[in-house]
Protein backbone atom coordinates (compact mmCIF):
# COMPACT_ATOMS: atom_id res chain seq x y z
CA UNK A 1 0.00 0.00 0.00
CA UNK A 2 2.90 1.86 0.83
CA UNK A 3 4.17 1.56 -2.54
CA UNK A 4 0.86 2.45 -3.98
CA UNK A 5 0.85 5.42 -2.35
CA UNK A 6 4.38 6.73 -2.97
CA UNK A 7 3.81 6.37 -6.70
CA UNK A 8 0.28 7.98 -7.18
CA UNK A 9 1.40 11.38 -4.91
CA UNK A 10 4.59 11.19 -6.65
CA UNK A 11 2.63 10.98 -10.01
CA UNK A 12 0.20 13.68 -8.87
CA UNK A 13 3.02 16.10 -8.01
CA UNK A 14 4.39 16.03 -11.19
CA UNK A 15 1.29 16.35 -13.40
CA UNK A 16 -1.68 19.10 -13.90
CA UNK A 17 -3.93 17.59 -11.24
CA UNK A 18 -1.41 18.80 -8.84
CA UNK A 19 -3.34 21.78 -7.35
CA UNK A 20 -6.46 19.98 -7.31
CA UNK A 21 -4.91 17.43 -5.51
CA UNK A 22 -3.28 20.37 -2.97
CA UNK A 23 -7.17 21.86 -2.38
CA UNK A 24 -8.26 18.09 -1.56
CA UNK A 25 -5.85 17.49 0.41
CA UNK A 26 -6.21 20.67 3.02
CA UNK A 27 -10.30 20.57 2.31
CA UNK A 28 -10.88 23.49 0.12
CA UNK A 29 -13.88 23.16 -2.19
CA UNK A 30 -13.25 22.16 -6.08
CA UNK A 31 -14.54 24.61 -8.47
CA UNK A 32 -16.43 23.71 -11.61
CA UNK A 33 -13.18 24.35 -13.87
CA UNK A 34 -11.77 21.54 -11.02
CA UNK A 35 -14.54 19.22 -11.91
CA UNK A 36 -14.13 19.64 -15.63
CA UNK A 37 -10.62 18.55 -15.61
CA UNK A 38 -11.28 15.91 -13.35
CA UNK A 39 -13.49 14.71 -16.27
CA UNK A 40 -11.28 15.26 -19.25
CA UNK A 41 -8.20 13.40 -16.72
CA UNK A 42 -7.02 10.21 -18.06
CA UNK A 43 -5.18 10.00 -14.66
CA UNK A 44 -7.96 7.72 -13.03
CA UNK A 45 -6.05 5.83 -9.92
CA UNK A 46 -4.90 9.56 -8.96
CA UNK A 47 -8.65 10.89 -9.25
CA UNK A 48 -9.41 7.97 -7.05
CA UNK A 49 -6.43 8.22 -4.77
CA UNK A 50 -7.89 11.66 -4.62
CA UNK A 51 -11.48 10.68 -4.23
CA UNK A 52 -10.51 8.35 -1.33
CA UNK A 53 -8.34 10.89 0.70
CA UNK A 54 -11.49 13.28 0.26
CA UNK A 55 -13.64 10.44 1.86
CA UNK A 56 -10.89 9.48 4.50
CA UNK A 57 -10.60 13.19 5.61
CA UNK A 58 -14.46 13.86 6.08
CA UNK A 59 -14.91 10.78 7.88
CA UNK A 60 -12.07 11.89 10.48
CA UNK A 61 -14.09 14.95 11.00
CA UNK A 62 -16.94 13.11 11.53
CA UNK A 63 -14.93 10.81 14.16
CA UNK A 64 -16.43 7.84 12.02
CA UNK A 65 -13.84 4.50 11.41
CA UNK A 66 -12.19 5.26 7.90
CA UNK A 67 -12.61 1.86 7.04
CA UNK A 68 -16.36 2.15 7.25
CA UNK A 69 -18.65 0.60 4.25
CA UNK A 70 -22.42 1.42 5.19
CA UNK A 71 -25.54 -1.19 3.76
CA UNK A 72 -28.71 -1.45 5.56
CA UNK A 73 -31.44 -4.23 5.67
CA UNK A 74 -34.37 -3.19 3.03
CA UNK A 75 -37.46 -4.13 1.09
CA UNK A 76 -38.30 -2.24 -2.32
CA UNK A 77 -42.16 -2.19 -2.83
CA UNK A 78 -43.05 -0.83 -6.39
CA UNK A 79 -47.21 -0.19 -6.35
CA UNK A 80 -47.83 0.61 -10.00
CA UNK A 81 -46.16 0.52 -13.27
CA UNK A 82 -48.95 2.69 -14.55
CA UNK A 83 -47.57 5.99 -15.27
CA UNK A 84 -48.10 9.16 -16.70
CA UNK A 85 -45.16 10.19 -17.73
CA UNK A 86 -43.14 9.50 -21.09
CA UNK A 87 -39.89 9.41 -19.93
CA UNK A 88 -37.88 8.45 -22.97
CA UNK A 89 -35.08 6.33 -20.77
CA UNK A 90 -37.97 4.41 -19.04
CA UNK A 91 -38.74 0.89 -19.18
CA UNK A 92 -40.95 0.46 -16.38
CA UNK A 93 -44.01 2.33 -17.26
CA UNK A 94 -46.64 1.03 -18.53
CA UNK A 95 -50.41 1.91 -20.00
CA UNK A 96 -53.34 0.87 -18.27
CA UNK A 97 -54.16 -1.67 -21.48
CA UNK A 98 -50.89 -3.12 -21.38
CA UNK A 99 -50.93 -6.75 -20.21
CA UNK A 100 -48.41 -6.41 -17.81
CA UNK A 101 -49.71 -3.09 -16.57
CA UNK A 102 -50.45 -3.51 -12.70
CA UNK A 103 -51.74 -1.72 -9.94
CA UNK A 104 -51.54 -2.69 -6.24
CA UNK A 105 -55.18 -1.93 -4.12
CA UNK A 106 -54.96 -0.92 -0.79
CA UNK A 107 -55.98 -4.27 0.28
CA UNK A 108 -53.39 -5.84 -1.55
CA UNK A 109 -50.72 -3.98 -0.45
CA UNK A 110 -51.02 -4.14 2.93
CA UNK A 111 -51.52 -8.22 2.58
CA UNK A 112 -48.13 -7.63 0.83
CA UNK A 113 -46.54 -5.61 3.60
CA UNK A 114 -47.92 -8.34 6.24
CA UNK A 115 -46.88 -11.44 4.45
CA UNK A 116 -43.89 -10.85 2.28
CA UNK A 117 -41.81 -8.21 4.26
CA UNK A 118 -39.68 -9.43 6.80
CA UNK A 119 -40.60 -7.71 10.02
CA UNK A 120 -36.88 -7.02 11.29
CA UNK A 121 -35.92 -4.91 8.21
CA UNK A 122 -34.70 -1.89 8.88
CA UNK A 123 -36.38 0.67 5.71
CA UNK A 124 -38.74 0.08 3.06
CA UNK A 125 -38.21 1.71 -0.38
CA UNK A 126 -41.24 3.08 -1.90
CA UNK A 127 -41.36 4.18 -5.58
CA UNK A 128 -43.77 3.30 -8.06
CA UNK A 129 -45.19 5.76 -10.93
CA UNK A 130 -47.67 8.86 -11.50
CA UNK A 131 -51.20 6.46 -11.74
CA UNK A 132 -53.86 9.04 -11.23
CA UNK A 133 -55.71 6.57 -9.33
CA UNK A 134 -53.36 6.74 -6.68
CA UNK A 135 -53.67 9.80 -4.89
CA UNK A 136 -52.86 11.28 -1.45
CA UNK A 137 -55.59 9.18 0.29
CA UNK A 138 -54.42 5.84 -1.21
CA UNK A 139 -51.01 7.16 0.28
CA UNK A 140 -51.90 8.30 3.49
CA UNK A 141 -53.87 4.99 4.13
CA UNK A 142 -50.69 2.89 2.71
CA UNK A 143 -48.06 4.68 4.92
CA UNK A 144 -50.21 4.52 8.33
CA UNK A 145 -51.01 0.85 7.89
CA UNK A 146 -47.22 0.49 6.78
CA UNK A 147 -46.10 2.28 10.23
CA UNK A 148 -48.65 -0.22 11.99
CA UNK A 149 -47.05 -3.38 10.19
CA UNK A 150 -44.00 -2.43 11.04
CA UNK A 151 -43.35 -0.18 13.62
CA UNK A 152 -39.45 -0.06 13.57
CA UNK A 153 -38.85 0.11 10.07
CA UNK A 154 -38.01 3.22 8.55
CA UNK A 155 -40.43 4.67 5.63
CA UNK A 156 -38.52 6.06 2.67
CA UNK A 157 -40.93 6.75 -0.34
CA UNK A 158 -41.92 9.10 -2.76
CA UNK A 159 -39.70 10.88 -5.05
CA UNK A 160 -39.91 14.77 -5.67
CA UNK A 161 -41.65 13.60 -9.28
CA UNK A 162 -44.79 11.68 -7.36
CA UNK A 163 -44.38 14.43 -4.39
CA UNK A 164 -45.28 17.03 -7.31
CA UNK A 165 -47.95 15.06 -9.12
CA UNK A 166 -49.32 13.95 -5.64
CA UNK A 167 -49.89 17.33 -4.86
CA UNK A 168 -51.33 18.19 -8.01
CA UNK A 169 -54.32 15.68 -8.31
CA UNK A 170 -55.12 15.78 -4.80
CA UNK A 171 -55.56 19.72 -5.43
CA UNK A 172 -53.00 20.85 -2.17
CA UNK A 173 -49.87 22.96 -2.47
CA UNK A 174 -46.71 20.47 -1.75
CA UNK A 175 -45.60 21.78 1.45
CA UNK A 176 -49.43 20.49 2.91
CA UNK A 177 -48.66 17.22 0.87
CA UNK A 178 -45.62 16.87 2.83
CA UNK A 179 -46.84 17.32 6.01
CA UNK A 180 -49.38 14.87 5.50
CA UNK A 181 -47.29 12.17 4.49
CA UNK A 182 -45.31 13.04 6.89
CA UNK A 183 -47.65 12.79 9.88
CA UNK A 184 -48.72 9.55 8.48
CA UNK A 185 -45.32 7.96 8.34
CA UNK A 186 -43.22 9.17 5.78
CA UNK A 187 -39.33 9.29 7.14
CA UNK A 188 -37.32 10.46 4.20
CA UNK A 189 -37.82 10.75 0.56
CA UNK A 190 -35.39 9.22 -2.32
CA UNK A 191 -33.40 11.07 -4.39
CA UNK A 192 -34.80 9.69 -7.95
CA UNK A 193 -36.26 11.95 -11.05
CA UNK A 194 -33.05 14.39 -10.42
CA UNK A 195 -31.70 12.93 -13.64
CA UNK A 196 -29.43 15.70 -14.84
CA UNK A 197 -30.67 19.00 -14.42
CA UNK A 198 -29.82 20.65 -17.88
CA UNK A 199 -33.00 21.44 -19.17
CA UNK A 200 -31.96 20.58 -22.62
CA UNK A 201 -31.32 17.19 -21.26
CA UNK A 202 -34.62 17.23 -19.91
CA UNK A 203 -36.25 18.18 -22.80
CA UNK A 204 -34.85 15.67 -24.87
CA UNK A 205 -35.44 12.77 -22.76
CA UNK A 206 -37.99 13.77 -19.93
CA UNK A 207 -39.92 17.07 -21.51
CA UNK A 208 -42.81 16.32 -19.21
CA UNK A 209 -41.51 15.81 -15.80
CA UNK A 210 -40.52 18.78 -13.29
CA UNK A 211 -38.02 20.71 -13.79
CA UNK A 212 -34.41 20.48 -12.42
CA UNK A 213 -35.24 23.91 -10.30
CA UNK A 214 -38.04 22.55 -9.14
CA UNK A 215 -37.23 18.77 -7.97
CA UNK A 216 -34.33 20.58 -6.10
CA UNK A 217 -37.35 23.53 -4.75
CA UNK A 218 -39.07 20.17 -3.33
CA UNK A 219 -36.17 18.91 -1.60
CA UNK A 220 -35.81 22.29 -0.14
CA UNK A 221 -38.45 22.31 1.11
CA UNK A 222 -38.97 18.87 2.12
CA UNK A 223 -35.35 19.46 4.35
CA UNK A 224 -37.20 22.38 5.88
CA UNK A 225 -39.87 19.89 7.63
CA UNK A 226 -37.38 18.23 8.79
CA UNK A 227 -37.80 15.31 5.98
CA UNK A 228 -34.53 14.40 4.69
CA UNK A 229 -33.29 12.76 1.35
CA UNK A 230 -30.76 11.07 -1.00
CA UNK A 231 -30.24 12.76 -4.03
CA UNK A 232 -29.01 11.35 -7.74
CA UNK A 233 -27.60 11.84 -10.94
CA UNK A 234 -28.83 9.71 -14.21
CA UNK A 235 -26.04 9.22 -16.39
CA UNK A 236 -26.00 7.75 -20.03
CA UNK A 237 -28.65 9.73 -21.28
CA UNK A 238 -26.79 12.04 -23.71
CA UNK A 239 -25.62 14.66 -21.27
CA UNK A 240 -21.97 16.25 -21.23
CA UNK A 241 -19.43 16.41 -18.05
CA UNK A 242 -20.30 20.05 -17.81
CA UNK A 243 -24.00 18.94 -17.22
CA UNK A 244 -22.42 16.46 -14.36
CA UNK A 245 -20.47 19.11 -13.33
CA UNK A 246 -23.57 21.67 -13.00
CA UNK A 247 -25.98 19.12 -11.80
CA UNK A 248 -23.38 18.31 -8.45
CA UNK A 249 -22.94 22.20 -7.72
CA UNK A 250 -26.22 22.39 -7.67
CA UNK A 251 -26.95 19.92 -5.54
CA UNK A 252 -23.87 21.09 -3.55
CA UNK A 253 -25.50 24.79 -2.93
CA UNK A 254 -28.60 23.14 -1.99
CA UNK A 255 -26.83 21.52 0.70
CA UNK A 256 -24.68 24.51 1.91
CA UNK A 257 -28.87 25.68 2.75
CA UNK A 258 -30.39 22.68 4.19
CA UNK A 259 -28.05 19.90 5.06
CA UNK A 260 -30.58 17.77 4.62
CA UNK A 261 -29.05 15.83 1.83
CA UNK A 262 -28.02 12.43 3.50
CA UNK A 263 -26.29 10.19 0.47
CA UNK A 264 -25.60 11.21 -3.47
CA UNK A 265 -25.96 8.37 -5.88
CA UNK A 266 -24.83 7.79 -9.21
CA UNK A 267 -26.98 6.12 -11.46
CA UNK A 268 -26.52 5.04 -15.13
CA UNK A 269 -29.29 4.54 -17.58
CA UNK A 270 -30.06 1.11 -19.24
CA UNK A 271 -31.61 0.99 -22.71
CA UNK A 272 -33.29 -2.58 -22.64
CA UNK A 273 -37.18 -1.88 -23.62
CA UNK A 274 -36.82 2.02 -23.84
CA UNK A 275 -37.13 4.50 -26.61
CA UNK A 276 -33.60 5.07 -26.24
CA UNK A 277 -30.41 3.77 -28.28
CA UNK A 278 -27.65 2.63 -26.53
CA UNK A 279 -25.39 5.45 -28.45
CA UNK A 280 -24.97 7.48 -25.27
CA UNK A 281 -24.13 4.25 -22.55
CA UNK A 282 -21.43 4.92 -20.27
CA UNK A 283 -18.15 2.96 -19.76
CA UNK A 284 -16.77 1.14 -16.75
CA UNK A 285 -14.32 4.31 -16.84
CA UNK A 286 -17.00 6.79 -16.20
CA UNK A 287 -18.64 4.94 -13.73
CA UNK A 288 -15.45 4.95 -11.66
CA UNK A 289 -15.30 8.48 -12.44
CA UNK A 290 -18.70 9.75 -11.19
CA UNK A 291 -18.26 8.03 -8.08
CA UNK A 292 -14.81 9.71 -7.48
CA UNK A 293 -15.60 13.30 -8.84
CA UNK A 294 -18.80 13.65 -7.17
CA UNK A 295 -17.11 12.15 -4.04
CA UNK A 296 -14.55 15.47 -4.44
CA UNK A 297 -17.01 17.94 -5.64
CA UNK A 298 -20.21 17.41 -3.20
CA UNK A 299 -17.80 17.89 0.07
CA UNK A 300 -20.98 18.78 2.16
CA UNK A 301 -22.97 15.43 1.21
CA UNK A 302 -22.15 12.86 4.03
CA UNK A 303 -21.68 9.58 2.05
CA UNK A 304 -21.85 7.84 -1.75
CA UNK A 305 -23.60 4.92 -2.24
CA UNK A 306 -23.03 2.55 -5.30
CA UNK A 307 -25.89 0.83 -6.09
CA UNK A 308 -24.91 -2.12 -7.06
CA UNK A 309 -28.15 -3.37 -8.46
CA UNK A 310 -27.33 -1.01 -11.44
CA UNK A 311 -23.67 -1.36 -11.77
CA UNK A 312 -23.25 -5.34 -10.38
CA UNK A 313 -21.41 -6.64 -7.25
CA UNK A 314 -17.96 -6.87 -8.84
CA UNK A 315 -17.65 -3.31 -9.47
CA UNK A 316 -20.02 -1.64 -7.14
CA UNK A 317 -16.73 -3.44 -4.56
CA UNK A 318 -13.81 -1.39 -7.11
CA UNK A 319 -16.05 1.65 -6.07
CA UNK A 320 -14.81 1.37 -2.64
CA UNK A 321 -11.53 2.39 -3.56
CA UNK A 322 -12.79 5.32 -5.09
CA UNK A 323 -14.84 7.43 -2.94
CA UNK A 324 -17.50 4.67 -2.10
CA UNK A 325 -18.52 3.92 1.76
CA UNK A 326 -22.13 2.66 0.63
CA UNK A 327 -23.27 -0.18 -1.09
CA UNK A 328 -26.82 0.40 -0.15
CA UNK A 329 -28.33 -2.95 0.92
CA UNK A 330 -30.52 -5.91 0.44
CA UNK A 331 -32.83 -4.52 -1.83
CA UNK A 332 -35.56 -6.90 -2.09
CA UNK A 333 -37.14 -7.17 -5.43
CA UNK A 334 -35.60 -3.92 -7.15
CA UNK A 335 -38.04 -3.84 -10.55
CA UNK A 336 -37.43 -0.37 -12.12
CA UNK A 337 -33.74 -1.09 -13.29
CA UNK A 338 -34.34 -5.11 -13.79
CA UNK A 339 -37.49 -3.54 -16.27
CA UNK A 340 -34.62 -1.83 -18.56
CA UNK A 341 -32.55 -4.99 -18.73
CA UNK A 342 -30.34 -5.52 -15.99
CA UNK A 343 -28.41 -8.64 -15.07
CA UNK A 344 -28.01 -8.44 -11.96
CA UNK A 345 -29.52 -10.04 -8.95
CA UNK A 346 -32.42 -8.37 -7.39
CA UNK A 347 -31.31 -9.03 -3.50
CA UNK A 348 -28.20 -10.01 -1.37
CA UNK A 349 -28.77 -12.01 1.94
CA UNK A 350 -26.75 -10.05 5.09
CA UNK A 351 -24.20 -12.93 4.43
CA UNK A 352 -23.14 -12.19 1.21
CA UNK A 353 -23.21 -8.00 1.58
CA UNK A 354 -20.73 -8.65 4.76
CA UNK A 355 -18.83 -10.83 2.83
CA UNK A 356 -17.90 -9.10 -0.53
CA UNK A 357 -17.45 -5.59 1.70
CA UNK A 358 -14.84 -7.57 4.17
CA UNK A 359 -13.05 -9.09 0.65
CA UNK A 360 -12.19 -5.38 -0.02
CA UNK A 361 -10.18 -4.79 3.02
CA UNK A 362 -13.04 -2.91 4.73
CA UNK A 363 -15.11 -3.05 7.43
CA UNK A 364 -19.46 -3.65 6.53
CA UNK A 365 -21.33 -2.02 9.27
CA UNK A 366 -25.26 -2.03 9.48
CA UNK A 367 -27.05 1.02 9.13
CA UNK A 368 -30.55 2.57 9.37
CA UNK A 369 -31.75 4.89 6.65
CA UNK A 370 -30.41 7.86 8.48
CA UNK A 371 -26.77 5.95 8.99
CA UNK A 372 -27.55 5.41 12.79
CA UNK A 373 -25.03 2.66 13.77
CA UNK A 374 -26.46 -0.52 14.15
CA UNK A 375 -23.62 -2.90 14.31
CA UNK A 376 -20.10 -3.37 12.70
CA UNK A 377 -18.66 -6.59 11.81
């Protein structure tokens, strides 16, 4: 390791990352020219040597174990597939004639929530779609029965996209939408339908749903009641590092207002049953690199998670050398990304999550949704 290290700061004080690599390592903030170069960089074991001192440092002044890799214990629940939106890079909507269109009652959910969820899990996922038939009421109902169920599991559900369109058929403003769902049971909302926040991007692949301005105006607010959130960035859809680079410092000022922001996570598109071609997909070299450069850019965002339903096992554990103390968790029955053709599995027992964290030299500890401790092996 020694060795390792010797060469890469040797490396990096001879070549034109060097003053990055001087604000990283006394904790000044990276501009977007930073970023940028980061991007253009062929120099990708100094961007993560970088990336990994960045993530080392913060955790010191969090008095956290350096050595930390967070996953929790969760359950995905999708509702509905029915969805009003034409997202271009979606695979998992679906009309209401379509024969593999489905809708979860109210009844039916619940039986779900009794019978298939294990009891001891930790958080429960929900995302689903923009079904006009499911409103705030069909919500409401869902999350206090859910809190019933299980009492000491943590609700995360609804992204800023359904927050919006909740709102808007139920006839409220969003701030009482959120308050409702809160005092029903909502704990925290995901961070999905960021995508990138370019609105050219948007109106090329997403022209109907919010803007970026206003996904991050929900979060804002959402942070203000005391409801925090993840936050992402879709990439593979066209967009160019300048759009990365804007979407993070956006995402970044947010945070300097609300620290409310708990985990950022990459996420790359797959083209399997979309309307997209696969023209734009991203390489295992950009993948690295969005974990590491947003690592370094978003200094005020606790912790990056690689998901490694999207990106598989193997390399969700190379992420952990570059920037990565999340793998996010169990994640029982993931169907969004599955719907667009991943490979991957669609869970991990506790086992086998301990296991391939430990094979990287690091140390798996069990989290809630708000990264409350709950035991390190």
């Amino acid at each position: 390791m020694s060795i390792i290290h010797e060469y890469i700061t040797k490396n990096l004080a001879s070549s034109n990352l060097h003053d990055i690599f001087e604000k990283v390592a006394h904790n000044q903030r990276l501009s977007k020219e930073d970023g940028l170069r980061l991007y253009e960089s062929s120099e990708l074991l100094s961007i993560g040597y970088m990336a990994n001192l960045a993530r080392i440092n913060r955790l010191k002044q969090d008095n956290e174990a350096a050595n930390y890799v967070y996953w929790i214990n969760n359950h995905h629940l999708n509702l509905t597939n029915i969805c009003e939106g034409k997202c271009k890079f979606c695979a998992y909507r679906k009309q209401e004639s379509d024969n593999d269109a489905f809708l979860l009652s109210l009844d039916q959910a619940i039986e779900y929530i009794e019978t298939k969820i294990d009891k001891n899990i930790k958080e429960i996922h929900i995302v689903s779609a923009l079904n006009p038939k499911c409103d705030l009421d069909y919500y409401i109902n869902l999350l206090k029965n859910c809190r019933k169920i299980l009492p000491n599991t943590h609700i995360q559900a609804f992204t800023a996209v359904e927050i919006e369109y909740i709102a808007r058929i139920s006839g409220l403003t969003i701030e009482q939408t959120l308050k409702e769902l809160k005092d029903a049971g909502l704990g925290s909302l995901p961070g999905g339908g960021a995508e990138i926040f370019s609105p050219s991007i948007r109106e090329r692949v997403c022209p109907e749903k919010i803007s970026g301005e206003k996904w991050l105006e929900i979060m804002e607010l959402a942070h203000s009641l005391g409801i925090k959130s993840n936050a992402t960035m879709l990439s593979g859809i066209g967009e160019s590092y300048e759009d990365k680079i804007e979407h993070m410092i956006a995402l970044r000022e947010t945070q300097d207002k609300t620290g409310g922001f708990m985990t950022f996570i990459p996420l790359f598109c797959h083209y399997e049953n979309t309307e997209l071609d696969n023209y734009d997909d991203v390489t295992g070299i950009d993948i690295i690199k969005d974990y590491a450069i947003s690592r370094l850019m978003l200094d005020n965002i606790p912790h990056i998670k690689a998901f490694w339903i999207q990106i598989g096992i193997k390399l969700a554990q190379i992420t952990l050398s570059f920037g990565v103390d999340d793998l996010d968790g169990t994640v029982i029955e993931e169907k969004i990304t599955h719907s667009a053709g991943a490979r991957t599995g669609q869970a991990l027992s506790k086992n086998e999550l301990i296991h391939l964290i430990k094979k990287t030299g690091k140390t798996p500890v069990e989290r809630d949704t708000v990264y409350n401790i709950i035991k390190v092996y």
